[in-house]
Protein backbone atom coordinates (compact mmCIF):
# COMPACT_ATOMS: atom_id res chain seq x y z
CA UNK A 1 -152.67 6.54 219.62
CA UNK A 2 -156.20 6.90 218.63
CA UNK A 3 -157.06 5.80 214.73
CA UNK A 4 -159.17 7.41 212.74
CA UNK A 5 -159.74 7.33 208.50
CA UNK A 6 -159.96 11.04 208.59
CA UNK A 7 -159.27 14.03 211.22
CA UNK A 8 -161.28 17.27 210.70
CA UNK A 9 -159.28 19.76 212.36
CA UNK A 10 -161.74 22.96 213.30
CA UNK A 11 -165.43 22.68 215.10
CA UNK A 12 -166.84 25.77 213.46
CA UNK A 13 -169.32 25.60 211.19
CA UNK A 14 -167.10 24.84 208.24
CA UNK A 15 -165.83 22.28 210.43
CA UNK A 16 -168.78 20.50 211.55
CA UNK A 17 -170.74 20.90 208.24
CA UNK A 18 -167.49 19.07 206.81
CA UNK A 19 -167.41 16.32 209.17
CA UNK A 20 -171.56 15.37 208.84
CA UNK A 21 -171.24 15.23 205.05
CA UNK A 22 -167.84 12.70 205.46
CA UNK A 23 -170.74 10.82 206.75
CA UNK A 24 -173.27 10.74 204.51
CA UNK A 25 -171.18 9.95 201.79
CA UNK A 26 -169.34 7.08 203.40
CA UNK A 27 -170.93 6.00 206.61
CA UNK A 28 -168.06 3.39 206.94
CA UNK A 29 -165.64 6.14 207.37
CA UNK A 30 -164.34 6.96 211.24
CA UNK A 31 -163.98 10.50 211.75
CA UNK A 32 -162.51 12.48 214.51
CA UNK A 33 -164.09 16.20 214.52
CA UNK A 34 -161.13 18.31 217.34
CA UNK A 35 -161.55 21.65 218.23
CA UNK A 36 -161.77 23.34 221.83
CA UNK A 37 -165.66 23.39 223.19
CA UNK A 38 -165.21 26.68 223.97
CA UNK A 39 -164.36 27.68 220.85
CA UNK A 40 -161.87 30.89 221.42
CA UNK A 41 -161.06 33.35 218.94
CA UNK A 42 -163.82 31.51 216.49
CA UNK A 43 -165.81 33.08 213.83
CA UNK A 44 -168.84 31.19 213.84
CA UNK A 45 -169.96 31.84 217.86
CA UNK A 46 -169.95 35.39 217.62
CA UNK A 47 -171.34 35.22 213.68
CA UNK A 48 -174.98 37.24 212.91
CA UNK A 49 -175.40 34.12 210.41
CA UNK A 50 -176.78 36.39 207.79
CA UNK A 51 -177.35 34.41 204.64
CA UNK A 52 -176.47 37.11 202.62
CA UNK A 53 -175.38 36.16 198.84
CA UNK A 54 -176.52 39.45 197.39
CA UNK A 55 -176.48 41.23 200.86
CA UNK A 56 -173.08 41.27 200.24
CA UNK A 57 -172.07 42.27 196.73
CA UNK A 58 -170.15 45.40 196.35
CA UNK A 59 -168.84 47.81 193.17
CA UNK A 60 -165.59 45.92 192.95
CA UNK A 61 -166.84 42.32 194.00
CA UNK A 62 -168.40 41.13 190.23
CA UNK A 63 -165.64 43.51 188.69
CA UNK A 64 -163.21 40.34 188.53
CA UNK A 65 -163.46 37.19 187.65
CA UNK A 66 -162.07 35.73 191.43
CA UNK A 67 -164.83 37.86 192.69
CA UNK A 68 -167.84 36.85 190.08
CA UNK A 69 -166.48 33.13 191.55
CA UNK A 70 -167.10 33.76 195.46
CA UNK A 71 -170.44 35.43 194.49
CA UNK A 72 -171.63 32.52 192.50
CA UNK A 73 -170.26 29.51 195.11
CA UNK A 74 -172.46 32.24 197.42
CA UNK A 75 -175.68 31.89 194.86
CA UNK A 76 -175.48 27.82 194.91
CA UNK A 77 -174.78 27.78 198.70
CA UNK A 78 -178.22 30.02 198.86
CA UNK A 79 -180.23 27.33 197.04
CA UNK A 80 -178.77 24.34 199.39
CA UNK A 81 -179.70 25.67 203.09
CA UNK A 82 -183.68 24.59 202.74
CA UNK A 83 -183.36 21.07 202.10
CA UNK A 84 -180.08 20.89 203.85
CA UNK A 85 -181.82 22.47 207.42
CA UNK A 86 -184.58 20.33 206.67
CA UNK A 87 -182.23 17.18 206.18
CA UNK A 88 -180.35 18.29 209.81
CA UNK A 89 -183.81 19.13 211.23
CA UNK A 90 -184.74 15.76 210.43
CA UNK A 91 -181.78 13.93 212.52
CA UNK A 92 -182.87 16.20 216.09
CA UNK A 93 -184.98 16.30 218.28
CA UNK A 94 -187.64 18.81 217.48
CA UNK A 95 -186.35 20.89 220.92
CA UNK A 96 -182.94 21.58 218.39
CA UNK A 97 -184.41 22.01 215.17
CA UNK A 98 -182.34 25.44 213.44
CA UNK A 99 -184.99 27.43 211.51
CA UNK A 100 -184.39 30.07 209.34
CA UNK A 101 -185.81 33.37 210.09
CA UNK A 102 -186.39 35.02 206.20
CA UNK A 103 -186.61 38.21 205.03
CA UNK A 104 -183.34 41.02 204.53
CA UNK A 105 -183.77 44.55 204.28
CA UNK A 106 -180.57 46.33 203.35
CA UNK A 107 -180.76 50.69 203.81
CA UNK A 108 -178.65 53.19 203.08
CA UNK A 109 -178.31 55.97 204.62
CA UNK A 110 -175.29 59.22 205.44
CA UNK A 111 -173.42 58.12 208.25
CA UNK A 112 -170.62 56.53 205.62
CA UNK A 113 -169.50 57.83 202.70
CA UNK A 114 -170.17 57.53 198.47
CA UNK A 115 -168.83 53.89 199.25
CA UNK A 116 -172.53 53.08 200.52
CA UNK A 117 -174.08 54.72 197.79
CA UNK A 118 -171.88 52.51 195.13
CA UNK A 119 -172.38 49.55 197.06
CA UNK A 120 -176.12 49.73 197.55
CA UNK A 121 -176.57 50.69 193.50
CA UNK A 122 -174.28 47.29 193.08
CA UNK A 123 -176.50 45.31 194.77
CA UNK A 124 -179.89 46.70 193.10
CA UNK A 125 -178.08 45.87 189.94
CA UNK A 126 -176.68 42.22 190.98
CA UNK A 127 -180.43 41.22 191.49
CA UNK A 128 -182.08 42.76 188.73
CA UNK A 129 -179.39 40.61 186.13
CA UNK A 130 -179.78 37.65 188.01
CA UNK A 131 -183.06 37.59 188.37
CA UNK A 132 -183.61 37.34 192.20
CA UNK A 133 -186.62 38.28 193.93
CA UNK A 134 -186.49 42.14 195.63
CA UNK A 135 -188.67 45.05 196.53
CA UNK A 136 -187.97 48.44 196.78
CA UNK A 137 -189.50 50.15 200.33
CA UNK A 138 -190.25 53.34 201.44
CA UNK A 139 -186.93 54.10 203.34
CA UNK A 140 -188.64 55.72 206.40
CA UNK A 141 -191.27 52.64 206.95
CA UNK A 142 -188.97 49.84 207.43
CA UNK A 143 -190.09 48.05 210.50
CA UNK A 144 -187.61 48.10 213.54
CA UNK A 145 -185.72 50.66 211.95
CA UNK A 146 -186.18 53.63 214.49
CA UNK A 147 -182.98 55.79 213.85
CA UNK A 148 -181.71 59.45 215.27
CA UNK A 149 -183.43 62.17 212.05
CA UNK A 150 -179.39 62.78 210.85
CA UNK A 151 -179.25 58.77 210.09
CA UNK A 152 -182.58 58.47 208.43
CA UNK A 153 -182.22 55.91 206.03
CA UNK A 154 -182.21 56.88 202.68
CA UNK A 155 -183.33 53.97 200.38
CA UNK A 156 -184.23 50.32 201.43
CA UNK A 157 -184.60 46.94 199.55
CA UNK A 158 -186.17 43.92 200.52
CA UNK A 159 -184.48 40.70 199.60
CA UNK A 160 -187.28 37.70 200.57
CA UNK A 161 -185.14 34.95 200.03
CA UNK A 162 -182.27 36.13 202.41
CA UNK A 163 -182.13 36.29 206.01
CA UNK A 164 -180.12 34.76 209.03
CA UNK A 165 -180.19 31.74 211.41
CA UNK A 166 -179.16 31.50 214.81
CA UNK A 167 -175.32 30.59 214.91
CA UNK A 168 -175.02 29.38 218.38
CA UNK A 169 -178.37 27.15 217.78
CA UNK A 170 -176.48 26.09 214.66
CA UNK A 171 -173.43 24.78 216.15
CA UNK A 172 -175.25 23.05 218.72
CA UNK A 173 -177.42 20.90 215.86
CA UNK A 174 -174.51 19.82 213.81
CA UNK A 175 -172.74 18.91 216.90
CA UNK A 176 -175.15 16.91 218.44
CA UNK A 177 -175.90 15.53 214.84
CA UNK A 178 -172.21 13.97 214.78
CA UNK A 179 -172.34 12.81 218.81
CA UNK A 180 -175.46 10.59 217.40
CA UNK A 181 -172.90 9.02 214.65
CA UNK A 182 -171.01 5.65 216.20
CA UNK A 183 -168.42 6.37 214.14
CA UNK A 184 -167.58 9.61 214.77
CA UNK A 185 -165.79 11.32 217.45
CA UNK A 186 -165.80 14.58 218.60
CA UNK A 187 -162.73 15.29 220.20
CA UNK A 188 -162.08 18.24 222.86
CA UNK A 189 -158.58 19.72 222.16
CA UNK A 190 -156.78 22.08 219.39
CA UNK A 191 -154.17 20.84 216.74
CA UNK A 192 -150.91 22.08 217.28
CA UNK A 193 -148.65 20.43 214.16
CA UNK A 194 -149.49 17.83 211.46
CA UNK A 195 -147.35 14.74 211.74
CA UNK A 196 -145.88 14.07 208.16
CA UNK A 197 -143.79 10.93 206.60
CA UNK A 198 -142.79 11.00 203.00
CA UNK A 199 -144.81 13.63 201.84
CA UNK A 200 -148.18 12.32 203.12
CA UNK A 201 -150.08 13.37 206.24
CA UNK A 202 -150.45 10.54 208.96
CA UNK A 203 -152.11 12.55 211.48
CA UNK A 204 -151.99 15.54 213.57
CA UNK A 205 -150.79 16.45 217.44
CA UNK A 206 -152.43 18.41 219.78
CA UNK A 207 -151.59 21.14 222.35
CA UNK A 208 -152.08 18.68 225.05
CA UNK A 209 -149.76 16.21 223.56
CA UNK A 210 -152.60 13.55 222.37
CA UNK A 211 -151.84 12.09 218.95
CA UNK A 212 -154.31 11.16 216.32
CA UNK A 213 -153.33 8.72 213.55
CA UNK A 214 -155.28 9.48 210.25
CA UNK A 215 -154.63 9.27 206.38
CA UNK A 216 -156.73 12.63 205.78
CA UNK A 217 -156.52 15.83 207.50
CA UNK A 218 -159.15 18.43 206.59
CA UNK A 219 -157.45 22.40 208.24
CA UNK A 220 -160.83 24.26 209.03
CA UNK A 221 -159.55 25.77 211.83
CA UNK A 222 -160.74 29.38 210.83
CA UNK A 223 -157.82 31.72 212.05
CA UNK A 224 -155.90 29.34 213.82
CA UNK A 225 -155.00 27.43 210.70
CA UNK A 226 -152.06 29.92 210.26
CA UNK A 227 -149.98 28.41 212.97
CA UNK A 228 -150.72 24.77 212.18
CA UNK A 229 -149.25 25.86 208.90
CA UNK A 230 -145.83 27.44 210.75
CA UNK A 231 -144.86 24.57 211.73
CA UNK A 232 -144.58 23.40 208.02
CA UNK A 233 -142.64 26.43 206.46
CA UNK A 234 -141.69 25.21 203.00
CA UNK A 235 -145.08 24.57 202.40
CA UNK A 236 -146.56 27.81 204.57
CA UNK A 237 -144.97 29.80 201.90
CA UNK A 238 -146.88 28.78 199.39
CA UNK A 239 -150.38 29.61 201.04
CA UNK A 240 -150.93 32.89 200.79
CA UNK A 241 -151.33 33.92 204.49
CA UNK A 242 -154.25 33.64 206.75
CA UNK A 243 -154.56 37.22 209.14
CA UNK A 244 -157.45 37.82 211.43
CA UNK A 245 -160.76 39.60 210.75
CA UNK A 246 -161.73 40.43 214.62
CA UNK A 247 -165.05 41.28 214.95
CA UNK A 248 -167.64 42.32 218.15
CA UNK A 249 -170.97 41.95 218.23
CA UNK A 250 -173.70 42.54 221.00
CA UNK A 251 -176.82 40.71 222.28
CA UNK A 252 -179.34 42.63 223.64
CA UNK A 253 -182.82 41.79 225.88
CA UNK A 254 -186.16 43.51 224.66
CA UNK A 255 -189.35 43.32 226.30
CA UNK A 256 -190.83 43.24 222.77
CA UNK A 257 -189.46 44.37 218.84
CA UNK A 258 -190.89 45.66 215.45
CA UNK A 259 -187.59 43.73 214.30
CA UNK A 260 -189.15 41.21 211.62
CA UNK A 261 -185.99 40.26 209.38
CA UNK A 262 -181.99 41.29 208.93
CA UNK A 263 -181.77 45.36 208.56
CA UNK A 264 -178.60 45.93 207.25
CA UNK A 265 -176.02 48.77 205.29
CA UNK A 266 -174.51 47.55 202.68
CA UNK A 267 -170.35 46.89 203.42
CA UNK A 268 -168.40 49.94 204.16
CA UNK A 269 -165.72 51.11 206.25
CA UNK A 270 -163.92 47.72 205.75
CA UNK A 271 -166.64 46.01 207.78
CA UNK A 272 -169.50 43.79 206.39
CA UNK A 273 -172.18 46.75 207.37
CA UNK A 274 -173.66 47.72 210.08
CA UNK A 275 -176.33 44.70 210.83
CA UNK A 276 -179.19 43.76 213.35
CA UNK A 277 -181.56 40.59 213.92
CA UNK A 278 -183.78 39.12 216.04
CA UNK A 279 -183.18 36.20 218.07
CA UNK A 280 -185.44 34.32 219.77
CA UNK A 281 -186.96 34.59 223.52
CA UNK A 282 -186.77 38.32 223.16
CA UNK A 283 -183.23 38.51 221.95
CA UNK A 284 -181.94 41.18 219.03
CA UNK A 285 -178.59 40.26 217.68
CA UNK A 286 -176.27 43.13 216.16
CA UNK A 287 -172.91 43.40 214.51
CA UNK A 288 -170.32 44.01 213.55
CA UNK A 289 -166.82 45.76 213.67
CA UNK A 290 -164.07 44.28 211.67
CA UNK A 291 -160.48 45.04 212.65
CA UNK A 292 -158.08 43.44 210.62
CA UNK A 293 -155.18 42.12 212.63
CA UNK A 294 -151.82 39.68 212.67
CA UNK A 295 -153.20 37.89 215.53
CA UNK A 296 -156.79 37.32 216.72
CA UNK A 297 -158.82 38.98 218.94
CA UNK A 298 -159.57 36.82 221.90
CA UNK A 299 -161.82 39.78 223.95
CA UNK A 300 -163.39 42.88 222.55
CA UNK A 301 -162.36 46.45 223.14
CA UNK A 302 -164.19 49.73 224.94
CA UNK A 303 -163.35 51.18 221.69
CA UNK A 304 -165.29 48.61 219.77
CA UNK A 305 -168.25 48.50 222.64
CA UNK A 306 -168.66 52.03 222.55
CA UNK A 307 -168.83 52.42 218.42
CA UNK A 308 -171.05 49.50 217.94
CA UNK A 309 -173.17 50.69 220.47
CA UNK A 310 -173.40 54.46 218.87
CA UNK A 311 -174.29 53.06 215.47
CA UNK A 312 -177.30 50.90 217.01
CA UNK A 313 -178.79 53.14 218.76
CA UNK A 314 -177.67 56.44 216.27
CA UNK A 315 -178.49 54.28 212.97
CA UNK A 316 -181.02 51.45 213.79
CA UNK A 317 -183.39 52.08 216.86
CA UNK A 318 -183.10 54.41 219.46
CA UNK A 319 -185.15 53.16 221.59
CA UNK A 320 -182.69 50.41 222.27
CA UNK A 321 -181.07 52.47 225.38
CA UNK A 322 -184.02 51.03 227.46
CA UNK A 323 -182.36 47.27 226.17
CA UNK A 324 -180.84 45.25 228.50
CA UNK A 325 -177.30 43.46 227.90
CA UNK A 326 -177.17 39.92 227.81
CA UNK A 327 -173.68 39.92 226.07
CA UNK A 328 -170.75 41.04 224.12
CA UNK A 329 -169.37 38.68 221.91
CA UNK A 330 -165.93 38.67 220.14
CA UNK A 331 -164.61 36.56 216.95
CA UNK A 332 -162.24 36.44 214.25
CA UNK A 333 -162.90 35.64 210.28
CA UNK A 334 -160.23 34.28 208.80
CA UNK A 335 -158.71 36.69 206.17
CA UNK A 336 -156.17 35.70 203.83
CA UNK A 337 -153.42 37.90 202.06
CA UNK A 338 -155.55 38.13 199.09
CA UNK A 339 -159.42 38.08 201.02
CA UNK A 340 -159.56 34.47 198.59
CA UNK A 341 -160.56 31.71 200.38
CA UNK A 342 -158.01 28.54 200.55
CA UNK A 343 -160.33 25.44 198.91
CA UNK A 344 -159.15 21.90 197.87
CA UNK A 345 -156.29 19.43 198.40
CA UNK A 346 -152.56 20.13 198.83
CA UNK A 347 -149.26 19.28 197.68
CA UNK A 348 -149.10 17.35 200.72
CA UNK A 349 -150.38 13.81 199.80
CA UNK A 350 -154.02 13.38 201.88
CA UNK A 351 -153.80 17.14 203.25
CA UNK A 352 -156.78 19.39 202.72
CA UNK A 353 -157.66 23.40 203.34
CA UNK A 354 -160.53 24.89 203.70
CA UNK A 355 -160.34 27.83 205.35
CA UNK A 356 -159.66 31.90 204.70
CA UNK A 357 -163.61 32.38 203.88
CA UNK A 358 -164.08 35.73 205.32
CA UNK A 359 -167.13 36.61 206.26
CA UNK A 360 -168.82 33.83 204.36
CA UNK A 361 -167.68 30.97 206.05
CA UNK A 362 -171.04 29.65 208.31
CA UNK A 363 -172.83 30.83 205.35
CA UNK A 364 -171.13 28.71 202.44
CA UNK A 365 -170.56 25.97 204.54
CA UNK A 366 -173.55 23.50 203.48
CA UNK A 367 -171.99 24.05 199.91
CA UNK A 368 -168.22 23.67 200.63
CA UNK A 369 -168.88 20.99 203.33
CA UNK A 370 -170.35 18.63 201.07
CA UNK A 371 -168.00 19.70 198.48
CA UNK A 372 -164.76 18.97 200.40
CA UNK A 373 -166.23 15.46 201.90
CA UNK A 374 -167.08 14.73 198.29
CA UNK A 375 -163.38 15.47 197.42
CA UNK A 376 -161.75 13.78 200.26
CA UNK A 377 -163.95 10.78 199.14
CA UNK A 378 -162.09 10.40 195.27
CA UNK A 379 -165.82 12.06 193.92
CA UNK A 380 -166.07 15.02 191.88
CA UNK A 381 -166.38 18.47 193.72
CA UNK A 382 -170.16 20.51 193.74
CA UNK A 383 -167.59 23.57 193.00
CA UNK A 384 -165.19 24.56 191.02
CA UNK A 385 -161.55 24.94 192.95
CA UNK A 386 -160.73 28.43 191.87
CA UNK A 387 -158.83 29.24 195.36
CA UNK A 388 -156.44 26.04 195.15
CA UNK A 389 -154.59 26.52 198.88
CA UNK A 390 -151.11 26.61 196.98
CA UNK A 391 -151.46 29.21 194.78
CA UNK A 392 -149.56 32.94 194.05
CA UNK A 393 -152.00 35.25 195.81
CA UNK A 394 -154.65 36.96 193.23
CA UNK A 395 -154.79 40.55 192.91
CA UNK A 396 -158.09 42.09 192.79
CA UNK A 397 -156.91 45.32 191.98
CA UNK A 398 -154.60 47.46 189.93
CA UNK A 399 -152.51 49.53 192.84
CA UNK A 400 -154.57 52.68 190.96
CA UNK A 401 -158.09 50.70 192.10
CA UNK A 402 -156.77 49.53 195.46
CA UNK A 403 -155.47 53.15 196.00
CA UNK A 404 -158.90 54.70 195.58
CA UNK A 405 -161.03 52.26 196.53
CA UNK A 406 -158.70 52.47 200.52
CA UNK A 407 -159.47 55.91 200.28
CA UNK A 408 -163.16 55.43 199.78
CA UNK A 409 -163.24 53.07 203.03
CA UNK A 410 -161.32 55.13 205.08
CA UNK A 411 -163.08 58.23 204.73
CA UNK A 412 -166.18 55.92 205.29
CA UNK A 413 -164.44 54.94 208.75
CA UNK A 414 -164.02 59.04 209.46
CA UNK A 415 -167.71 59.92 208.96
CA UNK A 416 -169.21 57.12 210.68
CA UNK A 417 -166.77 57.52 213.89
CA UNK A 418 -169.00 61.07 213.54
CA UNK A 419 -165.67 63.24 212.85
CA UNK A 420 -166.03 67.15 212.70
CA UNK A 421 -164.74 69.06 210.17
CA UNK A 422 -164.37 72.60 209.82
CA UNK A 423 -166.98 73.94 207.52
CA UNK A 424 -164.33 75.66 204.68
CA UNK A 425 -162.48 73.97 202.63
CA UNK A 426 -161.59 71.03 205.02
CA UNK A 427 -164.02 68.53 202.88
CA UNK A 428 -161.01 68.79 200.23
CA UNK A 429 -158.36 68.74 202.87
CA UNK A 430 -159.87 66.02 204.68
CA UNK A 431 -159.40 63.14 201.58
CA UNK A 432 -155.67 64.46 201.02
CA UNK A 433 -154.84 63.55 204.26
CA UNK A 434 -155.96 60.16 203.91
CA UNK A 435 -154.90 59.90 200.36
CA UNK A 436 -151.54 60.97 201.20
CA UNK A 437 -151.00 58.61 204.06
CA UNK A 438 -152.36 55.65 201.40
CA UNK A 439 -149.93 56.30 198.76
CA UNK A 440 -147.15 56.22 201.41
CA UNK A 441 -147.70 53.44 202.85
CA UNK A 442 -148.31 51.40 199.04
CA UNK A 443 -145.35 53.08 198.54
CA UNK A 444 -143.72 51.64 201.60
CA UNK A 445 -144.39 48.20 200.32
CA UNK A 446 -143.17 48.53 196.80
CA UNK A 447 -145.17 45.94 195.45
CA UNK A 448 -147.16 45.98 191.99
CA UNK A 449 -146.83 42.48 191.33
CA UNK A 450 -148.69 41.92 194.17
CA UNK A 451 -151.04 44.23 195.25
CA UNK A 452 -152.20 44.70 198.86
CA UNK A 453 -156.17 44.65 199.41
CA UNK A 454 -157.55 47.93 200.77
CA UNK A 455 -158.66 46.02 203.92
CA UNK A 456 -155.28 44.75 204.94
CA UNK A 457 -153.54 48.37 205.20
CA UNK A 458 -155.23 48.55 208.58
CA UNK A 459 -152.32 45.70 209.66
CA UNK A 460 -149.65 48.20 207.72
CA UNK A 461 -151.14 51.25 208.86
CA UNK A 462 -151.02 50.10 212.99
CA UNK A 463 -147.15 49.63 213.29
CA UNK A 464 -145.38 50.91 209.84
CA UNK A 465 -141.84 50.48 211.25
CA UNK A 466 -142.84 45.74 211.88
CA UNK A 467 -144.95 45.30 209.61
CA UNK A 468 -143.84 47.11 206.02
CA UNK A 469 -140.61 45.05 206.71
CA UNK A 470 -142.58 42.06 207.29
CA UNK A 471 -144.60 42.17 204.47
CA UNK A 472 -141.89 43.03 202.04
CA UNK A 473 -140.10 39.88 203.45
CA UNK A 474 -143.18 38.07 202.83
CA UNK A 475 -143.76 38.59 199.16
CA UNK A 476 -139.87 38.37 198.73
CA UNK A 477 -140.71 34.91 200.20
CA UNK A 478 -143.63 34.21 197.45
CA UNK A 479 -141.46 35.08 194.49
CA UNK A 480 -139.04 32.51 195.64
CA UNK A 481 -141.85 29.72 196.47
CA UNK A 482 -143.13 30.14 192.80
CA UNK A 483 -139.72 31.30 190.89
């Protein structure tokens, strides 16, 4: 059995950014970084990288104080990336430097719904209080932006001190940057189960039956954290659960772009907006769908393909259908119960989460990697630990706010999937529907106490008859954990 001080379970970003700041703050330590090279079902290979902090605020986001937290972990994570690129920049060869490319524009326009509009007005707002540098544009002179005359855009703000880095070029740096490290190794393999004696980790077993003796275990395994947790019930039910944001984005080969920065809608329609980029060598980069589902998404779907590829060349540039494909990618966020992140140490002695980030992991992870190594090292945190993994999970809304805000996003989903309606009277028909097949299935659930996130009625909502049952078992299961 291989030794090691700690074992960083997960070689996404998180991961990785985890594992090189164990490292800096005790060289001495021996680290063992396991995850599968190939990296299936990950979030961070098929990621756009946007470093959006204020790219992503929404209405209900600074409404609460959980949500004022993620945004400001989001505004310190912004302020680290310079001097932390330049720190990894400064450990590769020049060949694997990561660079950001800056500059976001987010647009509006009327493929969604009033959801857009609220959104967009939330983020004008966010920057103005906080100070943060932004222009408006002229909506229909936004470089790269090249759209079909119903999707014109209808307002657009420039956000200098955003924009996105390459994820694949990413994981490549910080791997290689922990290959260079004689103490650390970078093992090939997934973790199946945690070994456990007397309430303290001692290591963790793979699925190929290798064993890894360590004191500390850090779970950044993204999605497949869940079933590492399984294995561990008594203290599974006391995490709120981790479900699986699948997502499918597409690369695409230009002889040449007026693609300068990140275009992107503000979120709607569950999804984290419609988004492109460009990539170097001629490459433009554009996302995303975001199904939410019990398991993850290991390939994407024709159904997926086909919207994504409607809404680029509909919404962004249509001028695109002379692109050629260089891929289809596919990847799951990690999405817990309560969209919370799980952040900090556990009631198992030498056991640490950090995991359930959403759509910000690669993002927040020069923040919360040097955070958690910090931690795992007896220092004080760069953070605050408002998402402790063992926690009751927080409700962001009243069941009146979740109830209207679903019905917001899913009438976003029908207008962007370009549905028809009849021209009288349907446009009030139209949100019944939807509204009545909301309050049925919140109904379904019975639950006040805890109540369900708009996003995760898409998991309800695709087989009623499993998963009401299942979920009503489940929070049965966290009253009794915390009783």
């Amino acid at each position: 059995m291989d030794t090691y001080d700690i074992v960083v379970a997960g070689n996404g970003a998180l991961g990785l950014a985890t594992a090189r700041a164990l490292t800096q703050v005790d060289p001495r330590l021996r680290i063992a970084v396991v995850g599968p090279v190939s990296r299936p079902a990950g979030a961070s290979p098929a990621a756009g990288a946007m470093l959006g902090c204020y790219g992503e605020v929404t209405a209900p986001l600074l409404r609460t104080a959980p949500g004022r937290a993620k945004h400001a972990k989001g505004v310190l994570a912004a302020r680290l990336w310079p001097s932390w690129l330049e720190q990894l920049n400064g450990e590769l060869p020049e060949d694997a430097h990561v660079q950001v490319r800056p500059g976001t524009i987010v647009f509006s326009n009327a493929k969604s719904g009033t959801i857009e509009d609220e959104n967009f007005i939330a983020i004008q707002q966010a920057v103005k209080d906080e100070d943060e540098p932004h222009e408006l544009l002229d909506p229909n002179q936004v470089p790269g932006l090249n759209p079909a005359e119903d999707c014109r855009p209808k307002q657009a703000l420039f956000l200098p001190r955003e924009g996105s880095v390459d994820a694949s070029r990413l994981l490549r740096a910080l791997t290689l940057s922990l290959e260079q490290s004689p103490r650390v190794s970078v093992v090939d393999g997934a973790v199946k189960t945690l070994d456990i004696q007397g309430g303290r980790v001692t290591g963790v077993r793979l699925e190929d039956g290798r064993a890894l003796s360590a004191a500390q275990v850090v779970l950044a395994m993204g999605v497949g954290t869940q079933a590492v947790l399984d294995e561990l019930p008594e203290l599974a039910r006391r995490i709120p659960r981790i479900f699986s944001g699948g997502g499918t984005s597409l690369l695409l080969q230009v002889p040449r772009t007026s693609l300068q920065h990140v275009v992107r809608t503000p979120n709607r329609a569950f999804a984290c907006g419609l988004h492109g980029m460009p990539r170097g060598d001629g490459q433009l980069y554009f996302g995303a769908t975001n199904i939410l589902m019990a398991r993850p998404m290991l390939r994407t779907t024709p159904a997926d393909m086909y919207f994504l590829l409607e809404c680029v060349l509909e919404q962004i540039d249509q001028d695109l259908c002379g692109a050629q494909l260089v891929a289809w990618q596919a990847g799951n966020r990690p999405v817990t119960v309560d969209t919370c992140p799980l952040i900090g140490p556990t009631s198992v002695e030498g056991l640490w989460l950090l995991t359930g980030t959403y759509r910000d992991g690669l993002f927040l992870s020069p923040l919360l990697g040097q955070h958690m190594a910090r931690r795992v090292c007896g220092q004080s945190g760069l953070v605050a630990e408002d998402f402790p993994p063992e926690r009751k999970p927080i409700s962001l809304y009243t069941l009146k706010e979740a109830r209207a805000e679903a019905l917001k996003h899913y009438l976003a989903m029908g207008w962007e999937h370009g549905i028809r309606l009849p021209k009288v009277g349907w446009h009030r028909a139209f949100p019944r529907f939807y509204q009545q097949m909301l309050d049925s299935l919140y109904d379904a659930l019975g639950e006040e106490e805890f109540v369900m996130p708009p996003e995760l009625l898409a998991i309800v909502d695709s087989n009623r008859a499993a998963m009401v049952p299942f979920f009503r078992n489940y929070y049965a299961e966290v009253r009794k954990a915390w009783a």
